[in-house]
N, C-alpha and C. Protein backbone atom coordinates (compact mmCIF):
# COMPACT_ATOMS: atom_id res chain seq x y z
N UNK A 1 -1.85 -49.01 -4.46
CA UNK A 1 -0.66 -48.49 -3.81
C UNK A 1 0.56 -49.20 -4.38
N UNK A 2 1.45 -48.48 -4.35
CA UNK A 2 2.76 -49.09 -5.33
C UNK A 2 4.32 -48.59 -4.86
N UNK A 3 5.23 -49.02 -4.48
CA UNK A 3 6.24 -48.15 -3.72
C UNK A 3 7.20 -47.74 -4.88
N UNK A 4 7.44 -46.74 -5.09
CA UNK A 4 7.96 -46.24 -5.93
C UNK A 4 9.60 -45.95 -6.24
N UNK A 5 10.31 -45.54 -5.02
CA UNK A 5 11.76 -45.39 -5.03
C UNK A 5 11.91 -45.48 -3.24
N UNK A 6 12.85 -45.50 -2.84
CA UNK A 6 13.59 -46.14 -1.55
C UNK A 6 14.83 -45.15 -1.44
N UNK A 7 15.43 -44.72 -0.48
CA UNK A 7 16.48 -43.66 -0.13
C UNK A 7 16.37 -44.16 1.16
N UNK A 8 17.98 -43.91 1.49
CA UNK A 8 18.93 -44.06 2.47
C UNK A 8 20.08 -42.98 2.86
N UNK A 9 20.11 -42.68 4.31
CA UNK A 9 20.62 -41.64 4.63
C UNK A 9 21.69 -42.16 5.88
N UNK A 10 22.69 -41.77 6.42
CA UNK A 10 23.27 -41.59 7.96
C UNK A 10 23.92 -40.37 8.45
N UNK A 11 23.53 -40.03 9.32
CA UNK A 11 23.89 -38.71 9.75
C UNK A 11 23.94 -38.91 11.48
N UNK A 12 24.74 -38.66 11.99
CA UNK A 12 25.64 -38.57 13.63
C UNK A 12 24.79 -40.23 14.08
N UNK A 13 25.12 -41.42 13.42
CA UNK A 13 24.70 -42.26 13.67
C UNK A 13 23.17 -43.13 13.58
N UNK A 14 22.45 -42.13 13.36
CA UNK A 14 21.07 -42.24 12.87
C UNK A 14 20.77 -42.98 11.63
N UNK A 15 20.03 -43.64 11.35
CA UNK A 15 19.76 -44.00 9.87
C UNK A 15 18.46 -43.76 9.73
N UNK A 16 18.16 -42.97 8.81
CA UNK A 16 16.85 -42.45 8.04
C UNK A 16 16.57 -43.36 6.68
N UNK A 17 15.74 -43.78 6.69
CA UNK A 17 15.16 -44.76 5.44
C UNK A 17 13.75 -43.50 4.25
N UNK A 18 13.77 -43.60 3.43
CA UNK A 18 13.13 -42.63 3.03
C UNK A 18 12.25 -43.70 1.97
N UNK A 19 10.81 -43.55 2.04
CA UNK A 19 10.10 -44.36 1.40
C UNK A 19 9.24 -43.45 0.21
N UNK A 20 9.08 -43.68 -1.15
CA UNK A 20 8.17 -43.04 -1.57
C UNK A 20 7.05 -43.68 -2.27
N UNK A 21 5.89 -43.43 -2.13
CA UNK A 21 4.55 -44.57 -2.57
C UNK A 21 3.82 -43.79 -3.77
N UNK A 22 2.93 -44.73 -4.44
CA UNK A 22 1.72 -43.78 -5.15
C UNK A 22 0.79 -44.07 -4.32
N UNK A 23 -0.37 -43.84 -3.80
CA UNK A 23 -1.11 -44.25 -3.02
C UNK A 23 -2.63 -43.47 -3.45
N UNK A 24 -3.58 -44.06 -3.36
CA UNK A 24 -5.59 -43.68 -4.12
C UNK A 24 -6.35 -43.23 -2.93
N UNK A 25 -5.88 -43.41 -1.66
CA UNK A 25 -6.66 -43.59 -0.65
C UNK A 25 -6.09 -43.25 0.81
N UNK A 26 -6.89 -42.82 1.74
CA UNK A 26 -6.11 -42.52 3.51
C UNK A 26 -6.11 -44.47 3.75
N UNK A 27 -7.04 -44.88 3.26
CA UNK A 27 -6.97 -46.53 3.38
C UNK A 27 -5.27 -47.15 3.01
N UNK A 28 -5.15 -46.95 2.21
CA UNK A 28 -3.81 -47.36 1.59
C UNK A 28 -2.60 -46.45 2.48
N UNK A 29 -2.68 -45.62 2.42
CA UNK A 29 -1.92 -45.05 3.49
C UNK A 29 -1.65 -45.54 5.09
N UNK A 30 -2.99 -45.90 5.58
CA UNK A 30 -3.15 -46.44 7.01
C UNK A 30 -2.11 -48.10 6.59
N UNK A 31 -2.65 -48.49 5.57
CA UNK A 31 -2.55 -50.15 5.48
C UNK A 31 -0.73 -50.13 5.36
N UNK A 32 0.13 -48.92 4.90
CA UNK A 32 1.27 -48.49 4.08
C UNK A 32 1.98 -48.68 5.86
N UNK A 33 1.53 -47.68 6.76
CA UNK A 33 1.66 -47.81 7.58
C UNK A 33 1.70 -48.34 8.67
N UNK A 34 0.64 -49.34 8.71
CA UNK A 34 0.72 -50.06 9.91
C UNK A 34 1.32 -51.40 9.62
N UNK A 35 1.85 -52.11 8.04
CA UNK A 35 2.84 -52.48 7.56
C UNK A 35 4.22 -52.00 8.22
N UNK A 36 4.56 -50.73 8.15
CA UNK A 36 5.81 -50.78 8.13
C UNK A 36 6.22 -50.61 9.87
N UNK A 37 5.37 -50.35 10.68
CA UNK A 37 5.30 -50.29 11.80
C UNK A 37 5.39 -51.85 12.70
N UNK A 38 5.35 -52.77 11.87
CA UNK A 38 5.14 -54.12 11.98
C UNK A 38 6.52 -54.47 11.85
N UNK A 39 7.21 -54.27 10.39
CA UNK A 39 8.43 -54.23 9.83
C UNK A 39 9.67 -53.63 10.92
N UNK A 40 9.49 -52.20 11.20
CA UNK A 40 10.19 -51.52 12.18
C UNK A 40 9.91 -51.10 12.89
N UNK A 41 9.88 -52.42 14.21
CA UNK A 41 9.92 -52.08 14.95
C UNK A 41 10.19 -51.41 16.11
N UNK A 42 11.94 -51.33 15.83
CA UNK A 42 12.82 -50.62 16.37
C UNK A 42 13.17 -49.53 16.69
N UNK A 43 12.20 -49.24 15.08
CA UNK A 43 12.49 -47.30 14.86
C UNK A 43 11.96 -46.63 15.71
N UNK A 44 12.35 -45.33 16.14
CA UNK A 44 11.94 -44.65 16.86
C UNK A 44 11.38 -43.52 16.78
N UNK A 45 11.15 -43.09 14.94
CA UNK A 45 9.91 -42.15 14.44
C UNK A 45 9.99 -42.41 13.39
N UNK A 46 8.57 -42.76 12.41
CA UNK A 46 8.38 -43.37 11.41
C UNK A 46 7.29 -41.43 11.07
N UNK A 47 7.97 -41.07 10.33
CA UNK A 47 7.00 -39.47 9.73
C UNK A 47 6.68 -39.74 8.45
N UNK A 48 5.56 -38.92 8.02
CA UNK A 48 5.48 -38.85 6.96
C UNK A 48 4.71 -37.75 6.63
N UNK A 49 4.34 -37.55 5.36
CA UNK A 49 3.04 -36.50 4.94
C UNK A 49 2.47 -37.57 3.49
N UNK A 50 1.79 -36.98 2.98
CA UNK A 50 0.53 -37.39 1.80
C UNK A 50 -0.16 -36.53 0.63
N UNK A 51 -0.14 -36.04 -0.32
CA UNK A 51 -1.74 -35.84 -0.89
C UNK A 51 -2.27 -36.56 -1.53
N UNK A 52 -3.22 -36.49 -1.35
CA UNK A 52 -4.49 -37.51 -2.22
C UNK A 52 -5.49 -36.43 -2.75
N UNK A 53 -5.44 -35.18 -3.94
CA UNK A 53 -6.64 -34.69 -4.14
C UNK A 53 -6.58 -33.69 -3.60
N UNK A 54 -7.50 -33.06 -2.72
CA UNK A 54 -7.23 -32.02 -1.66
C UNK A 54 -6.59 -32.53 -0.53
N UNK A 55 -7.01 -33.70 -0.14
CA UNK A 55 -6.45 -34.43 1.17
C UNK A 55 -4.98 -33.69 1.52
N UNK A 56 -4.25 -33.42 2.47
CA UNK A 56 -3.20 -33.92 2.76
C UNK A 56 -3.11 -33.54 4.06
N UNK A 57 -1.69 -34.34 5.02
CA UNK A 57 -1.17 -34.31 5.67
C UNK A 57 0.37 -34.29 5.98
N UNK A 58 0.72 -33.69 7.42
CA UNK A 58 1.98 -34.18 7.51
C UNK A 58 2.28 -34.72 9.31
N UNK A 59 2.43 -36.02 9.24
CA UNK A 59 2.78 -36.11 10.50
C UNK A 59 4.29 -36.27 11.15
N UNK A 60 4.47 -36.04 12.34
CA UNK A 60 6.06 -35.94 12.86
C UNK A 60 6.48 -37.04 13.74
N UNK A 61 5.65 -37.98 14.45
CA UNK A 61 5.98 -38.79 15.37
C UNK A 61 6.90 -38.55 16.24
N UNK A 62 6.48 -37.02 16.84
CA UNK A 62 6.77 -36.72 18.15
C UNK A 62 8.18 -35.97 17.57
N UNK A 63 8.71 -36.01 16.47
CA UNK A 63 10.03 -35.27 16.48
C UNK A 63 9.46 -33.83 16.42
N UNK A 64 10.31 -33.03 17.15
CA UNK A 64 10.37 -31.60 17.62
C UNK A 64 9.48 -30.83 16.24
N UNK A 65 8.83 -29.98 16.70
CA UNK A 65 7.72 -29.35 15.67
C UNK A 65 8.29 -28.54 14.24
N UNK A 66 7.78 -28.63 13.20
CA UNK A 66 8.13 -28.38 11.94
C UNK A 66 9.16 -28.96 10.88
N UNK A 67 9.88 -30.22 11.55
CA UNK A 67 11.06 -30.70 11.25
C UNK A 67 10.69 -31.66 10.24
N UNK A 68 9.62 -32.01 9.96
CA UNK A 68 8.88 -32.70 9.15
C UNK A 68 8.27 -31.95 8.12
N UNK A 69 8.07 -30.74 8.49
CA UNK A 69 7.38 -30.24 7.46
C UNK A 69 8.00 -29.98 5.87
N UNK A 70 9.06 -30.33 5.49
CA UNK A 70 9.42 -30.37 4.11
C UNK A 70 9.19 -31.42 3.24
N UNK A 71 8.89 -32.41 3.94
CA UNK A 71 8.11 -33.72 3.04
C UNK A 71 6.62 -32.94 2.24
N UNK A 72 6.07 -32.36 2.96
CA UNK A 72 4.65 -32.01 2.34
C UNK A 72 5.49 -30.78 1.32
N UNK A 73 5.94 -30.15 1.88
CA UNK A 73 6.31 -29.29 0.99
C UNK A 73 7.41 -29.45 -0.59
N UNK A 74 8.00 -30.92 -0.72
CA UNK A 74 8.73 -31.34 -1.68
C UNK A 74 7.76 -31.77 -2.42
N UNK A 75 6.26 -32.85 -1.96
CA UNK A 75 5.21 -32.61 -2.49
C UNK A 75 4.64 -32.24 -3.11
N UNK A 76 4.59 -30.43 -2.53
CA UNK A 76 3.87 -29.36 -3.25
C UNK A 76 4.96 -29.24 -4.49
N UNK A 77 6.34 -29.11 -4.39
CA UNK A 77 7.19 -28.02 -5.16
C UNK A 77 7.50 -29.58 -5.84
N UNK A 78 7.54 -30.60 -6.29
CA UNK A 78 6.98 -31.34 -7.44
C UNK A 78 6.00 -31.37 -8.13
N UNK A 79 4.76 -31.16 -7.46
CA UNK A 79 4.04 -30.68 -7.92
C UNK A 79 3.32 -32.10 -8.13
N UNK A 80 3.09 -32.98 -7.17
CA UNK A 80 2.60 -34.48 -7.31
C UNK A 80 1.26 -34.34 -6.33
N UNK A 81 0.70 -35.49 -6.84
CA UNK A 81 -1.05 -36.28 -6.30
C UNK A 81 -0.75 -37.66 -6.13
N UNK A 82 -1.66 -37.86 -4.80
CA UNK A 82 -1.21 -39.40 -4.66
C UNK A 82 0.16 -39.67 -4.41
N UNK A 83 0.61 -38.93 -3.81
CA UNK A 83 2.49 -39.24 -2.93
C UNK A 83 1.78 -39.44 -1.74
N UNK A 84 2.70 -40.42 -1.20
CA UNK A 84 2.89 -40.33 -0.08
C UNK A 84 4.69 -40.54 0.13
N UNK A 85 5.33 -39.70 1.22
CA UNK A 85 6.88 -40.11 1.36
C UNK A 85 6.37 -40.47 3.07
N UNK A 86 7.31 -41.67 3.49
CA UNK A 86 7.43 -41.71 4.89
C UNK A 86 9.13 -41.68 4.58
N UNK A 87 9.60 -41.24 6.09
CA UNK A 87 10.93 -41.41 6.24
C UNK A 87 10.42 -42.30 8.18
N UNK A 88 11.27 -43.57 7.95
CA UNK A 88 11.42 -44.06 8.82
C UNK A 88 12.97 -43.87 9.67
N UNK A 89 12.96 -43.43 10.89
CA UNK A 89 14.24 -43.13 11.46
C UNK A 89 14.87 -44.07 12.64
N UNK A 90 16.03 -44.74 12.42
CA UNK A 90 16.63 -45.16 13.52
C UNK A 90 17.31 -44.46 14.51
N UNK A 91 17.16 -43.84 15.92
CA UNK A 91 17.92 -43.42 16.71
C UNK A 91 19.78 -43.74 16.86
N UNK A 92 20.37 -43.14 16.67
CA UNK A 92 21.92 -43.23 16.54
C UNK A 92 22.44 -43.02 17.87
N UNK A 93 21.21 -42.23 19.22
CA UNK A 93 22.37 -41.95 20.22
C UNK A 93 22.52 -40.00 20.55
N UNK A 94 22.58 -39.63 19.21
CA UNK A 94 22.94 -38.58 19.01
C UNK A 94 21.83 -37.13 18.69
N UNK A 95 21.31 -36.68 19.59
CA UNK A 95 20.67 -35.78 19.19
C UNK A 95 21.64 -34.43 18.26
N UNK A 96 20.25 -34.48 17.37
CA UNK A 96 20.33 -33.66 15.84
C UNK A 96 20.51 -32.24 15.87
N UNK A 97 19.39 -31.88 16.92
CA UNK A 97 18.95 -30.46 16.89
C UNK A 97 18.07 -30.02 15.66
N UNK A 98 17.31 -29.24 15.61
CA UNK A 98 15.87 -28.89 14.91
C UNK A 98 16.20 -28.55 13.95
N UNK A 99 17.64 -27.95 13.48
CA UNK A 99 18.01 -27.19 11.87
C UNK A 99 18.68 -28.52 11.18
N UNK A 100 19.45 -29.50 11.95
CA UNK A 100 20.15 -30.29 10.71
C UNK A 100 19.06 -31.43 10.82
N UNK A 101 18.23 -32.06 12.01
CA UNK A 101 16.83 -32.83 11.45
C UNK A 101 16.16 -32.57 10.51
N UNK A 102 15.96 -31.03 10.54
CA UNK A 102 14.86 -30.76 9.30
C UNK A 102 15.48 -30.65 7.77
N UNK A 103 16.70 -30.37 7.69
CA UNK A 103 17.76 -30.65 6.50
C UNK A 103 17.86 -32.02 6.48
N UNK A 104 18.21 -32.88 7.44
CA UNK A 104 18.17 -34.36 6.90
C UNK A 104 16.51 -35.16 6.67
N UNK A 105 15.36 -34.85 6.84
CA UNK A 105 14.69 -35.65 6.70
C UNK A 105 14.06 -34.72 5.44
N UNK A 106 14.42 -33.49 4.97
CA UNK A 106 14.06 -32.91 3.44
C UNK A 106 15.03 -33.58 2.34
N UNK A 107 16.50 -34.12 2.95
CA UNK A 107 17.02 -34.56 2.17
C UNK A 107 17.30 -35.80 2.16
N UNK A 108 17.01 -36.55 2.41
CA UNK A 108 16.44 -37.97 2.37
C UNK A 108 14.96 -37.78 1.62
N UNK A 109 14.11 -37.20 1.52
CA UNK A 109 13.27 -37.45 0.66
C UNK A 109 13.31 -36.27 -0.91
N UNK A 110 14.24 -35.95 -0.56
CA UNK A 110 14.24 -35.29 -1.91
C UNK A 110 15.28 -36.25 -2.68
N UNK A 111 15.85 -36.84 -1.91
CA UNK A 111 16.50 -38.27 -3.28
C UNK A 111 15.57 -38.92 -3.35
N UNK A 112 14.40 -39.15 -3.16
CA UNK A 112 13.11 -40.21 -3.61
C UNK A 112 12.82 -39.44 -4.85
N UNK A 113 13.06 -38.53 -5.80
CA UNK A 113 13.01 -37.92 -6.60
C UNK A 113 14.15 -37.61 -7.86
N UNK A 114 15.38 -38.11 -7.07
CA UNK A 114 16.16 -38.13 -7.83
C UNK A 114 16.04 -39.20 -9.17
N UNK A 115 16.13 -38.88 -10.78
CA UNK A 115 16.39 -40.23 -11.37
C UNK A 115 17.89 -40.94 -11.17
């Protein structure tokens, strides 16, 4: 496992951290995670998705349904194996609403891609 690029976001007070890994294994993934859950503590949804192979996932940590789902899908439309992106989020105060969450946590990890 190897962390690859780092992105940073703020939007209505929130700060989104955007992590991107190579990762061989759901092992390395769990270990990726319960690392950074250690680290930030504070945060108040740590999401991510994965593939490994056929493997993949995408999880939301409770943020409102599908708002996560463009991490797996920047994934696909790179066209990568062995990603994993988490975006770790700090609460600002300010609820987002479901259209500019799901625009900010696709775009916070689509600069993990930027050169």
């Amino acid at each position: 496992m190897k962390k690859l690029k780092t992105s940073f976001l703020e939007v209505k007070k929130s700060k989104f951290i955007g992590l991107l890994y190579e990762v061989n294994s759901i092992s390395d993934v769990e270990s990726i995670l319960n690392d950074l859950k250690i680290e930030h503590k504070k945060a108040r949804h740590i999401v991510y998705a994965y593939k490994i192979g056929g493997l993949e996932k995408n999880y939301s940590d409770k943020e409102p349904g599908g708002t996560t789902r463009g991490l797996l899908d920047l994934i696909h439309l790179k066209n990568k194996d062995n990603t994993l992106i988490i975006v770790i989020r700090y609460f600002g105060g300010i609820l987002l609403g479901s259209g500019p969450l799901t625009r900010t946590y696709t775009k916070v990890s689509s600069m993990l891609f930027n050169d």
